[in-house]
PDB file of N, CA and C in Angstrom:
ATOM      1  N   UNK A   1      93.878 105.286  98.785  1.00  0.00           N
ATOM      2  CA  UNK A   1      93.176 105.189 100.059  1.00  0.00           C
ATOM      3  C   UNK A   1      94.134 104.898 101.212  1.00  0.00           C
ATOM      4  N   UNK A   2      95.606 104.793 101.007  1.00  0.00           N
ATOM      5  CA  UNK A   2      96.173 104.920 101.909  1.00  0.00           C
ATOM      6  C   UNK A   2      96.356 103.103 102.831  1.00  0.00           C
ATOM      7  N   UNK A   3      95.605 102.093 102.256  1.00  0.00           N
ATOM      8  CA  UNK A   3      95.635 100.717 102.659  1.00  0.00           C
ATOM      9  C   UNK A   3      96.527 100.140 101.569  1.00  0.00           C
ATOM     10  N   UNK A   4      97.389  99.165 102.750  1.00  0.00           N
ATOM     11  CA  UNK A   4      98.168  98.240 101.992  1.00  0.00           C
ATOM     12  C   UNK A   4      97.572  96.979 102.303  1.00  0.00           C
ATOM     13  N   UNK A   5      97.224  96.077 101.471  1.00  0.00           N
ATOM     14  CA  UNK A   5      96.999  94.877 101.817  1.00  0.00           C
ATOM     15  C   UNK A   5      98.320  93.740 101.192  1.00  0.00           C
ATOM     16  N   UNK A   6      98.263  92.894 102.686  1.00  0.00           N
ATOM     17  CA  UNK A   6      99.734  92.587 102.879  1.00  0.00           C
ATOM     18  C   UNK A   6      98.693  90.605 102.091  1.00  0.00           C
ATOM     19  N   UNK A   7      99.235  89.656 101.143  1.00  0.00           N
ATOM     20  CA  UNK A   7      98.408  89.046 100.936  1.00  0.00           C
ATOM     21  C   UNK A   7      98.828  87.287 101.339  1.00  0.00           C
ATOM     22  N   UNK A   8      98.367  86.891 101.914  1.00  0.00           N
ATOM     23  CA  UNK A   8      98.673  85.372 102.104  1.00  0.00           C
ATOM     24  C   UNK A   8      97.685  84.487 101.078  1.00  0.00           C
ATOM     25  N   UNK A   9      98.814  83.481 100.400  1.00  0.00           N
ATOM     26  CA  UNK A   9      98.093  83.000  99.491  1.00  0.00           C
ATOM     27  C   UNK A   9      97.988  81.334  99.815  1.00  0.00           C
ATOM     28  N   UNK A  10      97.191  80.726  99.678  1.00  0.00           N
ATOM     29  CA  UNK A  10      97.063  78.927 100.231  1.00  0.00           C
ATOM     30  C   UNK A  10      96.322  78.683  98.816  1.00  0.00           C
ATOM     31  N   UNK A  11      96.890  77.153  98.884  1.00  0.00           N
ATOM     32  CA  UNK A  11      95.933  76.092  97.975  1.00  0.00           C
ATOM     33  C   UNK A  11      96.177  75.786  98.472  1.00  0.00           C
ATOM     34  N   UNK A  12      94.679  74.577  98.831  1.00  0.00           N
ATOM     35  CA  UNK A  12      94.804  73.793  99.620  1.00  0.00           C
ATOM     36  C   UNK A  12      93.771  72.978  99.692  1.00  0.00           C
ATOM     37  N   UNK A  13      94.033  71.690  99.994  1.00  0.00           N
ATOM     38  CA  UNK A  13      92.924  70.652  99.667  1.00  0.00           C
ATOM     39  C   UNK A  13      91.214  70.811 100.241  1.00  0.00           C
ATOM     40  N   UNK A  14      91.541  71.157 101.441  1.00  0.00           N
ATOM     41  CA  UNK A  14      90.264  72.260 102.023  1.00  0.00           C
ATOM     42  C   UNK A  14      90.440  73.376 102.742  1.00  0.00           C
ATOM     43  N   UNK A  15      89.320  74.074 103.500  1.00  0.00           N
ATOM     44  CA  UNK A  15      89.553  75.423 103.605  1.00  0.00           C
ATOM     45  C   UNK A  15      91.309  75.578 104.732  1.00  0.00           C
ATOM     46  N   UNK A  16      91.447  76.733 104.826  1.00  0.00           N
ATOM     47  CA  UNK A  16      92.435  76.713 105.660  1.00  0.00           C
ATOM     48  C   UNK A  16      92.230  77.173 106.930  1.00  0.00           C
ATOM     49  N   UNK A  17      92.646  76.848 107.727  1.00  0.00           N
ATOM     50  CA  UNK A  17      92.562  77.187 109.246  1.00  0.00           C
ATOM     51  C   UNK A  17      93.376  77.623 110.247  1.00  0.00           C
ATOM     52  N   UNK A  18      93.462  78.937 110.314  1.00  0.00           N
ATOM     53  CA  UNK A  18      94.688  79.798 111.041  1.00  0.00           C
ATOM     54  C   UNK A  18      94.630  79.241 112.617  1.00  0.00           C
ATOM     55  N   UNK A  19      96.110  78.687 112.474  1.00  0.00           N
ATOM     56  CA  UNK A  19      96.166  78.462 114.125  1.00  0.00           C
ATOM     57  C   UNK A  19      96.529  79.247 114.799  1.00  0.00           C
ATOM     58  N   UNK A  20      96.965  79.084 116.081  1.00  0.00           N
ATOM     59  CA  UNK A  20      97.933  80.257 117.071  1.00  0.00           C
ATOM     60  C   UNK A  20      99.001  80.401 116.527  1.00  0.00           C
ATOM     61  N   UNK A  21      99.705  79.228 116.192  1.00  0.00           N
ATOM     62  CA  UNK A  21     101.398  80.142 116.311  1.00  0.00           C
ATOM     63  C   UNK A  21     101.072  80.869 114.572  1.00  0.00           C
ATOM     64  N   UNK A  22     100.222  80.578 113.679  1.00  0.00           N
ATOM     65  CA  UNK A  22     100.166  81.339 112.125  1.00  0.00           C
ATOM     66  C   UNK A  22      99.569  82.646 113.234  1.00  0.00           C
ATOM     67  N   UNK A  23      98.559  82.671 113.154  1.00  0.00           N
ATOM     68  CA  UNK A  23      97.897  83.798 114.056  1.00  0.00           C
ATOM     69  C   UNK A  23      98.813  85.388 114.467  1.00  0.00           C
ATOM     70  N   UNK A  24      99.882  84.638 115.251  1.00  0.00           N
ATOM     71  CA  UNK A  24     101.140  85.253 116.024  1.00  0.00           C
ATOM     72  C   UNK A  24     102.227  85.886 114.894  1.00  0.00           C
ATOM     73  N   UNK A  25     102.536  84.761 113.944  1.00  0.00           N
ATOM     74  CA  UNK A  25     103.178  85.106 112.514  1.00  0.00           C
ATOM     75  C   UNK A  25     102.507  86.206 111.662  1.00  0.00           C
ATOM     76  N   UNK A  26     101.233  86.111 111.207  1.00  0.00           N
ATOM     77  CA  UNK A  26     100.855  87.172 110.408  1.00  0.00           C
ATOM     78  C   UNK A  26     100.845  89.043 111.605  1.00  0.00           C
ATOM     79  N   UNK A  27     100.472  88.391 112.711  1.00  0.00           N
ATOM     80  CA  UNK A  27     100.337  90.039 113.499  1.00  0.00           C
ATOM     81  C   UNK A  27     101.717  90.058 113.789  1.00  0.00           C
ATOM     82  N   UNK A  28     103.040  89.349 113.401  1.00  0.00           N
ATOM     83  CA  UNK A  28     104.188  89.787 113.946  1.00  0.00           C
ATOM     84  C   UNK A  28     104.394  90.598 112.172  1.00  0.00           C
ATOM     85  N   UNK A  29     104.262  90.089 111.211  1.00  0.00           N
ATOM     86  CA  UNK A  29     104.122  90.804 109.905  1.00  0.00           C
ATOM     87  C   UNK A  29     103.960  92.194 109.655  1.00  0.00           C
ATOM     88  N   UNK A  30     102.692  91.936 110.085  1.00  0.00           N
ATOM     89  CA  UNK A  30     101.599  93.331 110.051  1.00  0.00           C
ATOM     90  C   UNK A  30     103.130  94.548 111.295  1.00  0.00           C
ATOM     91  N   UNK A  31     102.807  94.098 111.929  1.00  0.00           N
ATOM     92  CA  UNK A  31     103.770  94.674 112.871  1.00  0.00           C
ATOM     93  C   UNK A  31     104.871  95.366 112.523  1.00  0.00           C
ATOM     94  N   UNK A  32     106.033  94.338 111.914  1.00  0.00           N
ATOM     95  CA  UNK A  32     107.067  94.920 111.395  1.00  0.00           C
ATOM     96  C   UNK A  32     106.779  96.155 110.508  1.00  0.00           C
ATOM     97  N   UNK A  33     105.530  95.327 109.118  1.00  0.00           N
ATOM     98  CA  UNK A  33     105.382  96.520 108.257  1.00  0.00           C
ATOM     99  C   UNK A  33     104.839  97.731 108.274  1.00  0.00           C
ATOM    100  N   UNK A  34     104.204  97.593 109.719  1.00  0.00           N
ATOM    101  CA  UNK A  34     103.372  99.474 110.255  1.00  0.00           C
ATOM    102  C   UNK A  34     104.135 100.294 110.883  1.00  0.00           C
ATOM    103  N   UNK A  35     105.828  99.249 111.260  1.00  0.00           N
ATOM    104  CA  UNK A  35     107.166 100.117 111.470  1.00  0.00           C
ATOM    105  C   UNK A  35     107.469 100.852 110.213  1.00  0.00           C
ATOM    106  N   UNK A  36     107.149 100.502 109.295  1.00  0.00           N
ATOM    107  CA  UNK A  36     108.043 101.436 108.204  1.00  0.00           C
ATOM    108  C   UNK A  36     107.127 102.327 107.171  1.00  0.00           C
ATOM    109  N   UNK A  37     105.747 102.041 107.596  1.00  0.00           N
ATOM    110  CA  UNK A  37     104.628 102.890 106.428  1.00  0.00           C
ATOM    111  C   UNK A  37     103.926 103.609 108.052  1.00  0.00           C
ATOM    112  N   UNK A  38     102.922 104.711 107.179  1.00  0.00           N
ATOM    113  CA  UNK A  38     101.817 105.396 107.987  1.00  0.00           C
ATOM    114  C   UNK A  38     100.427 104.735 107.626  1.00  0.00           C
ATOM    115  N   UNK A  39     100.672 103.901 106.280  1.00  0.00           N
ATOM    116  CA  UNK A  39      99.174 103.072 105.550  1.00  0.00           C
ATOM    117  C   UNK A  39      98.983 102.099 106.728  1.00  0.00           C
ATOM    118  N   UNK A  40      97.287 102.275 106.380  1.00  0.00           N
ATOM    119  CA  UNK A  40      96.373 101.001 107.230  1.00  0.00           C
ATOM    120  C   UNK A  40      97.404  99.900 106.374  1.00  0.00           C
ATOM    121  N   UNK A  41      97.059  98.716 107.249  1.00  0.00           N
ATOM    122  CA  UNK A  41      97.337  97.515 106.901  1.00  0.00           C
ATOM    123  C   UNK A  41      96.604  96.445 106.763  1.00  0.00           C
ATOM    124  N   UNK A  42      95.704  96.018 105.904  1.00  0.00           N
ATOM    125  CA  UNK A  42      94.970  95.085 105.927  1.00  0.00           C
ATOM    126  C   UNK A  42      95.913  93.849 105.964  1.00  0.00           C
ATOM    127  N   UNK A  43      95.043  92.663 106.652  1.00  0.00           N
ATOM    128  CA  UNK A  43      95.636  91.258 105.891  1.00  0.00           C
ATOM    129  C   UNK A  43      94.551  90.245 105.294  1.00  0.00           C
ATOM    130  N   UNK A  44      95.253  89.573 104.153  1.00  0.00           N
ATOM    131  CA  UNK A  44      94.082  89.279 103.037  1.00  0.00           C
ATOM    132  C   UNK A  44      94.412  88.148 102.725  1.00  0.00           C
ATOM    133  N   UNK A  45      93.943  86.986 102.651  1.00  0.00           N
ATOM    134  CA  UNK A  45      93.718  85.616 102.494  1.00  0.00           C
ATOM    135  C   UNK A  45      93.192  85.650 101.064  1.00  0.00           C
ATOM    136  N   UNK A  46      94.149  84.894  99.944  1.00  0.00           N
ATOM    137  CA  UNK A  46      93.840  84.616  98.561  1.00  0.00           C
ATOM    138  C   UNK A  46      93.237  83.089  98.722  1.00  0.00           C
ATOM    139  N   UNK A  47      92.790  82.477  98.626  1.00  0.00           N
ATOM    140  CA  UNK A  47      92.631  80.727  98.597  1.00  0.00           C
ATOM    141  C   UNK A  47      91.531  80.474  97.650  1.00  0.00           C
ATOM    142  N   UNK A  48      92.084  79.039  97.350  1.00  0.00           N
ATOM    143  CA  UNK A  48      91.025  78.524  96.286  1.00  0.00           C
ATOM    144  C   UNK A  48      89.911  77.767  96.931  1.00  0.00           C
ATOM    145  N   UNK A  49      90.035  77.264  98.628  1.00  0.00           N
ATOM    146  CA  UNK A  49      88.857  76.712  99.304  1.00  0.00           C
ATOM    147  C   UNK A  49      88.104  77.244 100.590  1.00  0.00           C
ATOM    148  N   UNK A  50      88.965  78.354 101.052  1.00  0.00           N
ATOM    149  CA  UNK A  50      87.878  79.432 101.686  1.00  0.00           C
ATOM    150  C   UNK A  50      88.489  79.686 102.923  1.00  0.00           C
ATOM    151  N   UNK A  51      88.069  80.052 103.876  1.00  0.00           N
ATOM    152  CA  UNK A  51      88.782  79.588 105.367  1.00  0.00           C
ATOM    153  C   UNK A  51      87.749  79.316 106.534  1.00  0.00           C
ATOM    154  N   UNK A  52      88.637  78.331 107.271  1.00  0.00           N
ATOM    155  CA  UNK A  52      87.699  77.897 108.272  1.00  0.00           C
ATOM    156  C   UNK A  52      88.062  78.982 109.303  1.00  0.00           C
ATOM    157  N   UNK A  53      86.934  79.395 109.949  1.00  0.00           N
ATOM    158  CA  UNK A  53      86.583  80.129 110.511  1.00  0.00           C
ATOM    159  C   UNK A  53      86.920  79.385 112.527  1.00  0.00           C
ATOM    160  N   UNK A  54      87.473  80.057 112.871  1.00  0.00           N
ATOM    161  CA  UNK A  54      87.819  79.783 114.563  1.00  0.00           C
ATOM    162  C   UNK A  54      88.335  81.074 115.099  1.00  0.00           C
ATOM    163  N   UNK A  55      88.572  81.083 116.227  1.00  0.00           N
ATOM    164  CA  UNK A  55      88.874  82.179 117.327  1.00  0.00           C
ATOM    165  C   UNK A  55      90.290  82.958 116.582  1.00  0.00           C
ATOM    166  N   UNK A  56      90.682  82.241 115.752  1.00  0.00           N
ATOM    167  CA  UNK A  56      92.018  82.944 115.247  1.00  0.00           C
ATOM    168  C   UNK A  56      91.992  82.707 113.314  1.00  0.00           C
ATOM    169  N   UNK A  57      90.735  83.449 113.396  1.00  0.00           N
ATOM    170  CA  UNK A  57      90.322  83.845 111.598  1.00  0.00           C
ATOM    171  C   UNK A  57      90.556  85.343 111.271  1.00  0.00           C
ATOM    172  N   UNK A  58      90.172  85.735 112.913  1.00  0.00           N
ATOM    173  CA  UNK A  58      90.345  87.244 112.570  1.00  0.00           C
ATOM    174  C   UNK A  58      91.102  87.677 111.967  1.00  0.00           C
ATOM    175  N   UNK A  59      92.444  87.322 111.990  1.00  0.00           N
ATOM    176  CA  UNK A  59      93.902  87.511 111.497  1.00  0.00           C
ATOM    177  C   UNK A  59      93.501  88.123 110.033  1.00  0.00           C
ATOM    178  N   UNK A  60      92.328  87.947 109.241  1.00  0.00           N
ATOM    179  CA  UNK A  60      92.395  88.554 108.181  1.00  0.00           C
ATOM    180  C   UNK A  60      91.294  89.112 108.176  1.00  0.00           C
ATOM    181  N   UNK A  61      91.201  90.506 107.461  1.00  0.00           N
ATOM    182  CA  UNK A  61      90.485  91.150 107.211  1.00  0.00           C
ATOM    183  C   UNK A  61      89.002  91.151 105.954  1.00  0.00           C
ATOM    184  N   UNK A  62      90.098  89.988 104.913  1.00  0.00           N
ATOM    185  CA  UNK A  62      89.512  89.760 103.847  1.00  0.00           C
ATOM    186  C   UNK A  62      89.747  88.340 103.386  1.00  0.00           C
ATOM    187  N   UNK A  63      88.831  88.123 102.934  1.00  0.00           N
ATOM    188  CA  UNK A  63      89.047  86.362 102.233  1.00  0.00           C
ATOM    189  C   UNK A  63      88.613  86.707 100.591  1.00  0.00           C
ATOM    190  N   UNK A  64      89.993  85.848  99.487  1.00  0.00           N
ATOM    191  CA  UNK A  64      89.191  86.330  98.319  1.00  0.00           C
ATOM    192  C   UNK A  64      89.270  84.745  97.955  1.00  0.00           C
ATOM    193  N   UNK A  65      88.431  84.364  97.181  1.00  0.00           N
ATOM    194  CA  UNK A  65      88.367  82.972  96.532  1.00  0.00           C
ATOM    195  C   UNK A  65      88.347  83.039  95.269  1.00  0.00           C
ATOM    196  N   UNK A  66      88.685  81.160  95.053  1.00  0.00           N
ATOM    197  CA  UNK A  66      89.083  81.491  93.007  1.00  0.00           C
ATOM    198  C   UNK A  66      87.309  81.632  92.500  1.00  0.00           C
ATOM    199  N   UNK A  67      86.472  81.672  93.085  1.00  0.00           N
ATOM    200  CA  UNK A  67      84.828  81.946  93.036  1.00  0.00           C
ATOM    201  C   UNK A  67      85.167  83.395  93.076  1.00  0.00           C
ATOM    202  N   UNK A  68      85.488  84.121  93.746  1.00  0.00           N
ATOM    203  CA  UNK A  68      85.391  85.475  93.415  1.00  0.00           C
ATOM    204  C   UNK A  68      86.131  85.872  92.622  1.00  0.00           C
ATOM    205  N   UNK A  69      87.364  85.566  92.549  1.00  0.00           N
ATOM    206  CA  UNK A  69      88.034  85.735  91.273  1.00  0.00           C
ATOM    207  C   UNK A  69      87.708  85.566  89.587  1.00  0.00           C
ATOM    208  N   UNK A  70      86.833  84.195  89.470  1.00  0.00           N
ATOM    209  CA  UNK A  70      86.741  84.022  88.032  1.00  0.00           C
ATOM    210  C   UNK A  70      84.787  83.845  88.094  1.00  0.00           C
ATOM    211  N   UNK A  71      84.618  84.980  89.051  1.00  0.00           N
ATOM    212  CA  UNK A  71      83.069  84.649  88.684  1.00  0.00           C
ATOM    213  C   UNK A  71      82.344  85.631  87.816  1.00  0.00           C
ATOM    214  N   UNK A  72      81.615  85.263  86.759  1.00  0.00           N
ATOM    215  CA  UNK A  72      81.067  86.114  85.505  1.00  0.00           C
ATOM    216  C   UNK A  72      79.990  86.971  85.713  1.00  0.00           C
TER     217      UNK A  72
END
């Protein structure tokens, strides 16, 4: 399908919460790596407690949790 998902991974005691300067870090990422591919670029949040959600969550496209991971 032509998507790379680029993946940030946290444990962490509770959810995580992307600030500005992370915010700035992951779209400077994304950035570099859409210099060298033609693939979409997703960015994807692995965590075991979820993410808190604020003006700078957008930064990811996807949230996966260890609930989605090991759920039956």
């Amino acid at each position: 399908d032509r998507v790379l998902n680029v993946c940030e991974m946290k444990f962490l005691k509770s959810e995580f919460a992307v600030t500005d300067a992370y915010y700035h870090t992951i779209q400077s990422r994304i950035e570099r790596l859409s210099n060298l591919t033609s693939s979409t670029i997703h960015s994807t949040l692995v965590t075991n407690r979820g993410l808190a959600y604020n003006e700078y969550s957008s930064a990811f496209q996807s949230v996966v949790t260890l609930e989605d991971l090991f759920r039956e």
